[in-house]
C-alpha atoms as a PDB file:
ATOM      1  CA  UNK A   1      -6.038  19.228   1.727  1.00  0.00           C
ATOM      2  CA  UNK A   2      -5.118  20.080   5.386  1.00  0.00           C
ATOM      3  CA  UNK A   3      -8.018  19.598   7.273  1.00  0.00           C
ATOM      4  CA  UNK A   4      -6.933  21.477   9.820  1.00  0.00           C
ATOM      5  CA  UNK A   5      -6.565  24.417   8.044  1.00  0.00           C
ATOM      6  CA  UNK A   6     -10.392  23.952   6.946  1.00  0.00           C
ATOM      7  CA  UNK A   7     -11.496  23.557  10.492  1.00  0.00           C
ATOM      8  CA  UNK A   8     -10.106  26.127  12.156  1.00  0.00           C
ATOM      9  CA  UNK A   9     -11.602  28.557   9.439  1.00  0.00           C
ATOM     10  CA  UNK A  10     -15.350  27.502  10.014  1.00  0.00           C
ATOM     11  CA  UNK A  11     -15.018  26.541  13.924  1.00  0.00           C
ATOM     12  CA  UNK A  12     -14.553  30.010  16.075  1.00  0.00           C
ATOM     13  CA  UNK A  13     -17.987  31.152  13.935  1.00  0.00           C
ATOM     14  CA  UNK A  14     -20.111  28.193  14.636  1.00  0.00           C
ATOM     15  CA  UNK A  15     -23.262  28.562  17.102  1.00  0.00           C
ATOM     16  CA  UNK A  16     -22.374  26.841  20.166  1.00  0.00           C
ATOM     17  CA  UNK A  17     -24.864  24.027  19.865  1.00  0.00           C
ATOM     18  CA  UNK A  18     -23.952  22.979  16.190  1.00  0.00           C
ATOM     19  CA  UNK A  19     -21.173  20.457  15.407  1.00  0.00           C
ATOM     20  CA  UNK A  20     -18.620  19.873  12.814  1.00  0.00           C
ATOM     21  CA  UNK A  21     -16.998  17.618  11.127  1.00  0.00           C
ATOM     22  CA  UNK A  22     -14.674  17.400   7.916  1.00  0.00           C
ATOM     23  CA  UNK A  23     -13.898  13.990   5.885  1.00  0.00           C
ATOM     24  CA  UNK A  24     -11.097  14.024   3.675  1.00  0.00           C
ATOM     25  CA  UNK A  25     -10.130  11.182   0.991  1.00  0.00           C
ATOM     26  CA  UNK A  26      -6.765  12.170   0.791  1.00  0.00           C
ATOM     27  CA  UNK A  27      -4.466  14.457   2.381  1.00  0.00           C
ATOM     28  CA  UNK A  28      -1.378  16.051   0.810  1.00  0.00           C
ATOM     29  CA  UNK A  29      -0.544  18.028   3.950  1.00  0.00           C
ATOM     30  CA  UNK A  30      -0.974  15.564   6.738  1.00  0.00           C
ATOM     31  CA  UNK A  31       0.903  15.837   9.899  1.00  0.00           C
ATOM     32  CA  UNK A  32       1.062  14.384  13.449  1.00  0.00           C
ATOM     33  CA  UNK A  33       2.605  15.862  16.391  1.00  0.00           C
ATOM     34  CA  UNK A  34       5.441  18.460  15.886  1.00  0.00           C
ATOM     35  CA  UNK A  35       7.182  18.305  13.033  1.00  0.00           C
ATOM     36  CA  UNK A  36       5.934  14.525  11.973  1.00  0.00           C
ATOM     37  CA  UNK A  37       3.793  13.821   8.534  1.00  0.00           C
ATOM     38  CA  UNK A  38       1.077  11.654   8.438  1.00  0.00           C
ATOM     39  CA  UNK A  39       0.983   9.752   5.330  1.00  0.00           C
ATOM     40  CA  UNK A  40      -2.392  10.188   3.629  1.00  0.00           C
ATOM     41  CA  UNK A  41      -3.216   7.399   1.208  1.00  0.00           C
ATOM     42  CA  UNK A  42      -6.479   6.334  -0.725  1.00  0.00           C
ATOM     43  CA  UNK A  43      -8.441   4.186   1.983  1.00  0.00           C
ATOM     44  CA  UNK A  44      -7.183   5.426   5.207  1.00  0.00           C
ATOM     45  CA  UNK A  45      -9.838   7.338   7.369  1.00  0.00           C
ATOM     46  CA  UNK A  46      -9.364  10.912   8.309  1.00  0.00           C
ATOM     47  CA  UNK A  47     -11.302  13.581   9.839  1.00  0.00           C
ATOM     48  CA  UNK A  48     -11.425  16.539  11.607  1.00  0.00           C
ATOM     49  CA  UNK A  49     -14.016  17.172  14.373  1.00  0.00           C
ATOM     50  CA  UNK A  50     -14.714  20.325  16.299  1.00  0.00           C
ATOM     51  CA  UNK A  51     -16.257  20.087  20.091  1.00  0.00           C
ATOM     52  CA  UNK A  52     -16.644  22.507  22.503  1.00  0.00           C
ATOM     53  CA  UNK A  53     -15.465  22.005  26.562  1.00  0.00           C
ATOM     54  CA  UNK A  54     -16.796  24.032  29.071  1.00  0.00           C
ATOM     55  CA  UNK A  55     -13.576  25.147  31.442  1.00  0.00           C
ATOM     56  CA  UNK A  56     -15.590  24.432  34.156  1.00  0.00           C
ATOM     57  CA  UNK A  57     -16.482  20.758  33.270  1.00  0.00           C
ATOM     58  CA  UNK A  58     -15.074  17.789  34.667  1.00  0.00           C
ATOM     59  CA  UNK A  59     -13.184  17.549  31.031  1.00  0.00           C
ATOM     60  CA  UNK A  60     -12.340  21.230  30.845  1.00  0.00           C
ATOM     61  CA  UNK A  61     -10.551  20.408  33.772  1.00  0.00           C
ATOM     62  CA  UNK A  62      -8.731  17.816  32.671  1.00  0.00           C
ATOM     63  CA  UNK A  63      -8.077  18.778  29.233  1.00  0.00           C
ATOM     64  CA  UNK A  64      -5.456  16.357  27.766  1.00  0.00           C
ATOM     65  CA  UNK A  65      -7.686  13.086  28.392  1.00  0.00           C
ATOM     66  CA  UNK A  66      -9.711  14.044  25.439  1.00  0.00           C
ATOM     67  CA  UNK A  67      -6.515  12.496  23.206  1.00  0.00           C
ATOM     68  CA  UNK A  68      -6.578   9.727  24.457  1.00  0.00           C
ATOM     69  CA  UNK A  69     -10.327   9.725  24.397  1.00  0.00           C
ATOM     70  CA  UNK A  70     -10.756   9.985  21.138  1.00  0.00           C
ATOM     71  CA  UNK A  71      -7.333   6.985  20.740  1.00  0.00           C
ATOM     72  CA  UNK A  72      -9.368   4.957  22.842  1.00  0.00           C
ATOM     73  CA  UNK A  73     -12.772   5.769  20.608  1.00  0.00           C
ATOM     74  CA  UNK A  74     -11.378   4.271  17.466  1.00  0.00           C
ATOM     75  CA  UNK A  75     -10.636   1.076  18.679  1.00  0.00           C
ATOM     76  CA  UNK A  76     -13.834   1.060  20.336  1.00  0.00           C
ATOM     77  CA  UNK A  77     -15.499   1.685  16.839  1.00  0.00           C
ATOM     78  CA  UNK A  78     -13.459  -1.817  15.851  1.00  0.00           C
ATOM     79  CA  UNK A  79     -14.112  -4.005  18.929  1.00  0.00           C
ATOM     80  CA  UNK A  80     -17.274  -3.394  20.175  1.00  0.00           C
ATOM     81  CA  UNK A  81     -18.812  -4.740  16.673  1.00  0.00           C
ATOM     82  CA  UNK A  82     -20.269  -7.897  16.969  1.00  0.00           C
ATOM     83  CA  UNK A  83     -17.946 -10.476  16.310  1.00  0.00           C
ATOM     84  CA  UNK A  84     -15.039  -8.273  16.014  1.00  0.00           C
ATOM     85  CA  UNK A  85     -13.833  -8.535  19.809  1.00  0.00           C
ATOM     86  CA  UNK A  86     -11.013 -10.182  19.161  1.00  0.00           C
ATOM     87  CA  UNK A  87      -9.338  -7.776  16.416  1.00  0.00           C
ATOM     88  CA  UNK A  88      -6.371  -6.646  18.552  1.00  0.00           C
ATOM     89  CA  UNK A  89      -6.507  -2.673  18.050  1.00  0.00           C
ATOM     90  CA  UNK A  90      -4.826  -1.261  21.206  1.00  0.00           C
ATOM     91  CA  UNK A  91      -4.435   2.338  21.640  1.00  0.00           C
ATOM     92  CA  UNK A  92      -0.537   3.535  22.347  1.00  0.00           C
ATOM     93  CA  UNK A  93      -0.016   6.710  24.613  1.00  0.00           C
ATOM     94  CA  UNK A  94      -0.040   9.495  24.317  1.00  0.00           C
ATOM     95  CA  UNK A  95      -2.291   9.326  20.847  1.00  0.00           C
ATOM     96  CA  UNK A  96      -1.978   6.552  18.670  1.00  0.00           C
ATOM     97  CA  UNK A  97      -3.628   3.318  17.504  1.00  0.00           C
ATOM     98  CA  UNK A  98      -1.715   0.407  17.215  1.00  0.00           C
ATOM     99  CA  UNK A  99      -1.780  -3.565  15.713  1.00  0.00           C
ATOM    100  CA  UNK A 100      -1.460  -5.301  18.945  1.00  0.00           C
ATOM    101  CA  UNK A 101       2.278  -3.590  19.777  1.00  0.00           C
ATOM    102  CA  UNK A 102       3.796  -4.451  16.471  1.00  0.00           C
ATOM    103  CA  UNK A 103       2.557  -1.528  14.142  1.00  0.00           C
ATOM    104  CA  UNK A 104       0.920   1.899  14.130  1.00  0.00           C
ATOM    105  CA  UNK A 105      -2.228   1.872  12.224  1.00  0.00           C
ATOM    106  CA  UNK A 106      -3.360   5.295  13.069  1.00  0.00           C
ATOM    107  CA  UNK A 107      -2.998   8.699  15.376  1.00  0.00           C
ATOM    108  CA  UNK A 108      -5.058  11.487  17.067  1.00  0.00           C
ATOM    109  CA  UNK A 109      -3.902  15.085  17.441  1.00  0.00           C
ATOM    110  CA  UNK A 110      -5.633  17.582  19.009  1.00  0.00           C
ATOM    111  CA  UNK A 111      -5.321  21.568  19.121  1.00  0.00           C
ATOM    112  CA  UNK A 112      -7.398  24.091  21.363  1.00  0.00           C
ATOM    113  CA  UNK A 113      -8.294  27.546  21.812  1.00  0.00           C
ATOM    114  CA  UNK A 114      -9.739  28.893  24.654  1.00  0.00           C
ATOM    115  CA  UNK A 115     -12.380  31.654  23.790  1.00  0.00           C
ATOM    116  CA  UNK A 116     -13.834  33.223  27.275  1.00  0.00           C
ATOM    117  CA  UNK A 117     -14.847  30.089  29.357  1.00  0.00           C
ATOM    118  CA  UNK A 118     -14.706  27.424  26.109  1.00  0.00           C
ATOM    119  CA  UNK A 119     -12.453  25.056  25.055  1.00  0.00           C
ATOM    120  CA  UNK A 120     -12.736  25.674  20.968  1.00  0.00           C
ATOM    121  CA  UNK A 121     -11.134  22.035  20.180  1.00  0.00           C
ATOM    122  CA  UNK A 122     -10.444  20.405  16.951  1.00  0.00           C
ATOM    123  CA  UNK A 123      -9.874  16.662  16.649  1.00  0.00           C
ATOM    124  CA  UNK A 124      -7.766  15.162  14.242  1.00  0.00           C
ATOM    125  CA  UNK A 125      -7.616  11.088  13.525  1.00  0.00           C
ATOM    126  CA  UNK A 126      -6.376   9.156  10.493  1.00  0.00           C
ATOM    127  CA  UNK A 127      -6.158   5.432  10.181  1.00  0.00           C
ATOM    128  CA  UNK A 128      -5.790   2.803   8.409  1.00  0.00           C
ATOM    129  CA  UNK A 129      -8.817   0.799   7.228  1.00  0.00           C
ATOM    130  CA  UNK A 130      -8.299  -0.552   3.557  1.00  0.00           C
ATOM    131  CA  UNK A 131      -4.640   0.933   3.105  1.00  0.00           C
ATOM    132  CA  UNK A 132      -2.341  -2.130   3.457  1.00  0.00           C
ATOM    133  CA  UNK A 133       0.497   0.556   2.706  1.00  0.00           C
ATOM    134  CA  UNK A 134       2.655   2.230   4.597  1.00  0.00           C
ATOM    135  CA  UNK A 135       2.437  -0.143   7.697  1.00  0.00           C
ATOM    136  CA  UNK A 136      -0.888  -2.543   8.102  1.00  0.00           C
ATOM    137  CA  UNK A 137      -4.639  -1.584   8.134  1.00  0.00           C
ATOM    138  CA  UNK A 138      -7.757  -2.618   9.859  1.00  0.00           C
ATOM    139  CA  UNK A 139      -8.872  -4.737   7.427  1.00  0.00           C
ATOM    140  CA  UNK A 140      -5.504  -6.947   6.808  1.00  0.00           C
ATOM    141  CA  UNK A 141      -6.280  -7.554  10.883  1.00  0.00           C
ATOM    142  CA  UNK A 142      -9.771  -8.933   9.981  1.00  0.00           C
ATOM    143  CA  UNK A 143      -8.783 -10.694   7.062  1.00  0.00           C
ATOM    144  CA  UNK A 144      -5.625 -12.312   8.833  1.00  0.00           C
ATOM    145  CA  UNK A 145      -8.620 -13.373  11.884  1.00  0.00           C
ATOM    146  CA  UNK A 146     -11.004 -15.119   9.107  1.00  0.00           C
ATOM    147  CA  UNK A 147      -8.128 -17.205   8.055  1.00  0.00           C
ATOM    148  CA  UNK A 148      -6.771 -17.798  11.816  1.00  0.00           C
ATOM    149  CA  UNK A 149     -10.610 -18.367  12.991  1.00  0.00           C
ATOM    150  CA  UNK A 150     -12.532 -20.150   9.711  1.00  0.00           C
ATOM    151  CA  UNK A 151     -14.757 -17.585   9.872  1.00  0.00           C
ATOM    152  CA  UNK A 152     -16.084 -14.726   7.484  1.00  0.00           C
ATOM    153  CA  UNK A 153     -16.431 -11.396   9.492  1.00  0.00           C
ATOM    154  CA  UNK A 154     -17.138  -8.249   6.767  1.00  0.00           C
ATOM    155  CA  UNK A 155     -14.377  -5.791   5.826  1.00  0.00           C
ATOM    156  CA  UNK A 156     -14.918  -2.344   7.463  1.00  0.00           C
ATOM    157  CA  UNK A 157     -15.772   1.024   4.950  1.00  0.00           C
ATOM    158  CA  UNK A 158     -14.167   4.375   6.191  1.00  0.00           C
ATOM    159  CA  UNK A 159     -17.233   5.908   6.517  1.00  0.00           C
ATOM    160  CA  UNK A 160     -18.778   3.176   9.126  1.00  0.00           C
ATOM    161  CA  UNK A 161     -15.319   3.749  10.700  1.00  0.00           C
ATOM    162  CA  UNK A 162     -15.902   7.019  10.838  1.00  0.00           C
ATOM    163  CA  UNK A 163     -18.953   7.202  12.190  1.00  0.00           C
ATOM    164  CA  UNK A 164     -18.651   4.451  15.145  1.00  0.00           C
ATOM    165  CA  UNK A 165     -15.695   6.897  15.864  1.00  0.00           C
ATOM    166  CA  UNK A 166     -17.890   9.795  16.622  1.00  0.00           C
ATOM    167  CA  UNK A 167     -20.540   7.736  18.163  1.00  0.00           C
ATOM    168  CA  UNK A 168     -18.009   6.349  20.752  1.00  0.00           C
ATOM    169  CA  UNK A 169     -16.126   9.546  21.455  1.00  0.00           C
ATOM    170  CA  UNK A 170     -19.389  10.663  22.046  1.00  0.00           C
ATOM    171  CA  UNK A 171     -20.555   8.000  24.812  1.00  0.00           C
ATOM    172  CA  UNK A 172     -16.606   8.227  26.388  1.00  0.00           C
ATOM    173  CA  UNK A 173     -16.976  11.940  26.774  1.00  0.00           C
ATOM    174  CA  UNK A 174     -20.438  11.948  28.114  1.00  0.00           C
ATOM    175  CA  UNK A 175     -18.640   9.344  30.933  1.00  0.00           C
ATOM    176  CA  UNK A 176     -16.079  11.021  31.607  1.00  0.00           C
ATOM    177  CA  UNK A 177     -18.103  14.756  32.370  1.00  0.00           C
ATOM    178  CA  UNK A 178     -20.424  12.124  34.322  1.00  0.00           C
ATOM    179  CA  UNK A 179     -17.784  10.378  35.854  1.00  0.00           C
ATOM    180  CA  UNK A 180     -14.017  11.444  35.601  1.00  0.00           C
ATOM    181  CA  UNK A 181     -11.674   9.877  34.852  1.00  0.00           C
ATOM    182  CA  UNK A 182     -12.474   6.718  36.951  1.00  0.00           C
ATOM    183  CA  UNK A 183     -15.631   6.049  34.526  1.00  0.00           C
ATOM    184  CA  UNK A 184     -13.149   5.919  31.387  1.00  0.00           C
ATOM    185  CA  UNK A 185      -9.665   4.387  32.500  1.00  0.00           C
ATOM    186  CA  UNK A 186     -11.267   0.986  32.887  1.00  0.00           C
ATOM    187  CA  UNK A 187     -11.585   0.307  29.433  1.00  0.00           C
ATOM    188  CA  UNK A 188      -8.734   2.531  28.282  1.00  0.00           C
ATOM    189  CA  UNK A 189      -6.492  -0.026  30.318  1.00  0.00           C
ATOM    190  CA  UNK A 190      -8.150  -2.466  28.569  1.00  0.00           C
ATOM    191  CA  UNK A 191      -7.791  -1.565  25.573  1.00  0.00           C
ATOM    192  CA  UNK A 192      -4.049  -0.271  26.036  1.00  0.00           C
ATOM    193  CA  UNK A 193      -0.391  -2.065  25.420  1.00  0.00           C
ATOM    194  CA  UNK A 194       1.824  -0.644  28.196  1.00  0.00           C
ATOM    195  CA  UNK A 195       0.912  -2.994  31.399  1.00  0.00           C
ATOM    196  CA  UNK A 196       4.003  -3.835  32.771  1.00  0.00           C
ATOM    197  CA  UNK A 197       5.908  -2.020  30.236  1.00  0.00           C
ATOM    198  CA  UNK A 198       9.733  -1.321  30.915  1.00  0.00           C
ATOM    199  CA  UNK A 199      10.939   2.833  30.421  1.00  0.00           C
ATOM    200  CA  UNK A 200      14.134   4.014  30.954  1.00  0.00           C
ATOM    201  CA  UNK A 201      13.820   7.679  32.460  1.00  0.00           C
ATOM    202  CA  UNK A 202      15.547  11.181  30.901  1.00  0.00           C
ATOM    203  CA  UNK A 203      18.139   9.205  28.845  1.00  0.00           C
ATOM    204  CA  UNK A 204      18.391   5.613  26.726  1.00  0.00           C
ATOM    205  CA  UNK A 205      21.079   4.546  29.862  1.00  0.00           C
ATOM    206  CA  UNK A 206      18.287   6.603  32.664  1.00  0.00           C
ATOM    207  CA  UNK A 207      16.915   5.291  35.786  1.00  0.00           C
ATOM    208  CA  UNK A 208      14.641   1.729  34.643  1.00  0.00           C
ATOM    209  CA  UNK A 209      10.791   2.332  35.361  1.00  0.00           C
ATOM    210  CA  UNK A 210       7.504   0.316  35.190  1.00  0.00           C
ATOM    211  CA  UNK A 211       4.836   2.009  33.679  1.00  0.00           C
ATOM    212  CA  UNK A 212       2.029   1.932  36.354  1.00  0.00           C
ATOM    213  CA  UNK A 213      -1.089   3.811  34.721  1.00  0.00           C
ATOM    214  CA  UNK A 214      -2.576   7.424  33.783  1.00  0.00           C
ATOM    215  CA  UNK A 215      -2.778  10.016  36.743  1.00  0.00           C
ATOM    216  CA  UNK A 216      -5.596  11.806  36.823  1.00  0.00           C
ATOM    217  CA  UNK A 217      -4.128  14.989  34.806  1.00  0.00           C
ATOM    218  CA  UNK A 218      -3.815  12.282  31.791  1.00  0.00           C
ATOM    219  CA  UNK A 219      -0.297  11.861  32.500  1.00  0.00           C
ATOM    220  CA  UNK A 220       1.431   8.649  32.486  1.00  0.00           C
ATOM    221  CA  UNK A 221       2.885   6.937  35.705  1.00  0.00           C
ATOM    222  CA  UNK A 222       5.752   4.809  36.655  1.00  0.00           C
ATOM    223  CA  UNK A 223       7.431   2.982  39.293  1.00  0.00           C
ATOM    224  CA  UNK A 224      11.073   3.195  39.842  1.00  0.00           C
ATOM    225  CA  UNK A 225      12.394   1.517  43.135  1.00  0.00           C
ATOM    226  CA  UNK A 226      14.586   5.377  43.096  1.00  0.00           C
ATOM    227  CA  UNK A 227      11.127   7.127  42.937  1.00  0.00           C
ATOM    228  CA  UNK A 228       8.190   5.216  44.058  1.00  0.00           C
ATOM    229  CA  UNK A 229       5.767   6.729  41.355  1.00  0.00           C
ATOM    230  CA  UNK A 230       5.979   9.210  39.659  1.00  0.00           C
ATOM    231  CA  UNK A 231       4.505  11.120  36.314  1.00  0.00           C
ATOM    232  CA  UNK A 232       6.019  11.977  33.471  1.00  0.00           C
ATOM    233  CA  UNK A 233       5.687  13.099  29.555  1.00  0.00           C
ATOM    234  CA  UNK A 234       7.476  12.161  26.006  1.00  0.00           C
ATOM    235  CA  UNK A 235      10.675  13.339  25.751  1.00  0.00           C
ATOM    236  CA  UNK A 236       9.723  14.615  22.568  1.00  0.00           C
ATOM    237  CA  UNK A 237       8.449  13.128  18.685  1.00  0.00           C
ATOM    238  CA  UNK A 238      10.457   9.872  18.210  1.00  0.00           C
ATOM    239  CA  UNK A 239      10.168   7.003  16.457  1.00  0.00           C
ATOM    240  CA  UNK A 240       9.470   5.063  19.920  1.00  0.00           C
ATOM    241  CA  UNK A 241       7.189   7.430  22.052  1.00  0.00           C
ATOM    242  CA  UNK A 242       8.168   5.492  25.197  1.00  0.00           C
ATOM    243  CA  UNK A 243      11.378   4.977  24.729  1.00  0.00           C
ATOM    244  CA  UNK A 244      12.961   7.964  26.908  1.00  0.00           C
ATOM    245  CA  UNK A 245      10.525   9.548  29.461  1.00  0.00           C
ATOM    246  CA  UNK A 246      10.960  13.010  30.893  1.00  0.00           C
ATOM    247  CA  UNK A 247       9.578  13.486  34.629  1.00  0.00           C
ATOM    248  CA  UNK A 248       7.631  16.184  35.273  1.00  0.00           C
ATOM    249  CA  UNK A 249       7.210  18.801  38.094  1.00  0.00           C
ATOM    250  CA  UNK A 250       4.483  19.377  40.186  1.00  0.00           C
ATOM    251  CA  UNK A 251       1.397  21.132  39.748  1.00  0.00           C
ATOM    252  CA  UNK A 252      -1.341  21.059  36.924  1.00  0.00           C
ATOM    253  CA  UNK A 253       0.707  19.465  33.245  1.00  0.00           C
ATOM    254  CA  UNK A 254       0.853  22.463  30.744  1.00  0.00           C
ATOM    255  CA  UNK A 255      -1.702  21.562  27.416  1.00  0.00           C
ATOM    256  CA  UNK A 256       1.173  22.592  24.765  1.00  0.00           C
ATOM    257  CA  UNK A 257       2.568  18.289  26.489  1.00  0.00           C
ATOM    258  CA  UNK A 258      -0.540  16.826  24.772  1.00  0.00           C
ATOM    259  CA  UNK A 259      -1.811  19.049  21.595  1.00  0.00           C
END
């Protein structure tokens, strides 16, 4: 099942005020950005959601935060549980969940059409919750804590993932059309693992940066002592999504950097 492929079917003929969202088991066509495949075993959560952004909106604006939105709403789902603060999800830019910054346990993509003054958006997330194959999942984290901590903290269900996934994109979005990106980055610096992070720029033997933070376009920032700051994109879909950084010119970033 490619839940894309579902989506996009249903979403352009949905009233405007009525949401969707598909909930696969297992995938055999899962993929991530470009060319990558997302592995699709039994126990690792995946959806699809469609949403609608007005142009006009402090969102529609901006465009490419909603990735790391929704990145930043799955480990939300995880840590703002009671008793589950200390379960080190982080979320990896561009779009991707990770096990403190040893392993991936899941990714977002997103893809968008605009229709007339609407952002026709569909959301796509899979990670790990009770999948300790290929990498780690959620619930190896909480099991590893009980033993660490002496304590007994529940193993999470896909479906609760799921949902507290929704629920918190929800809240984030409704922020960040309130607020901007000031009302989100906050807790997406809290929640992410690249503070103080070294880059090299353009090449693997490129200018040496420090990642600074997001601009307010979504993009990421660094320091060089060359550049001051400046902002820049992946250099593409490898292994290490930070590991060569690609500057980028002025002006508003293009969409086709982030979906």
């Amino acid at each position: 099942m490619r839940l894309f492929s579902v989506e996009s079917r249903l979403s352009l003929h949905l009233p405007k005020d009525v949401g969707l969202i598909a909930v696969a088991g297992r995938q055999s066509q899962g993929r991530g950005r470009g060319k990558n495949t997302w592995l699709s075993p039994l126990g690792c959560a995946m959806f699809t959601l469609k949403i609608q952004v007005e142009l006009s909106s402090r969102l529609g604006q901006r465009i490419p935060f909603l990735q790391h939105l929704a990145a930043l709403a799955v480990v939300e789902a995880v840590r703002t549980l009671p008793g589950y603060q200390e379960i080190d999800l982080r979320v990896k830019w561009p779009n991707d969940i990770y096990y403190s910054n040893l392993m991936k346990l899941g990714g977002v993509l997103v893809t968008s059409t605009v229709i007339g003054s609407t952002f026709h958006l569909l959301i796509g997330c899979g990670f790990n919750v009770n999948n300790s194959n290929p990498t780690v999942c959620i619930n190896d984290l909480i099991q590893q804590y009980n033993t660490q901590h002496n304590c007994s903290l529940h193993p999470l269900s896909c479906a609760q993932l799921i949902a507290r996934t929704v629920s918190c994109l929800e809240v984030l979005i409704s922020s960040f059309q309130h607020g901007g990106p000031d009302a989100i980055l906050p807790t997406y610096y809290k929640r992410w693992l690249h503070s103080g992070t070294k880059v090299q720029l353009w090449s693997e033997d490129g200018i040496e940066a420090e990642v600074f933070g997001l601009d307010h376009n979504g993009f990421l920032q660094v320091h060089s002592e060359e550049h001051g700051v400046i902002s820049v994109e992946p250099d593409g879909n490898s292994f290490d999504m930070l590991k060569n950084l690609n500057s980028v010119s002025q002006g508003p970033p293009l969409l086709h950097t982030y979906m």
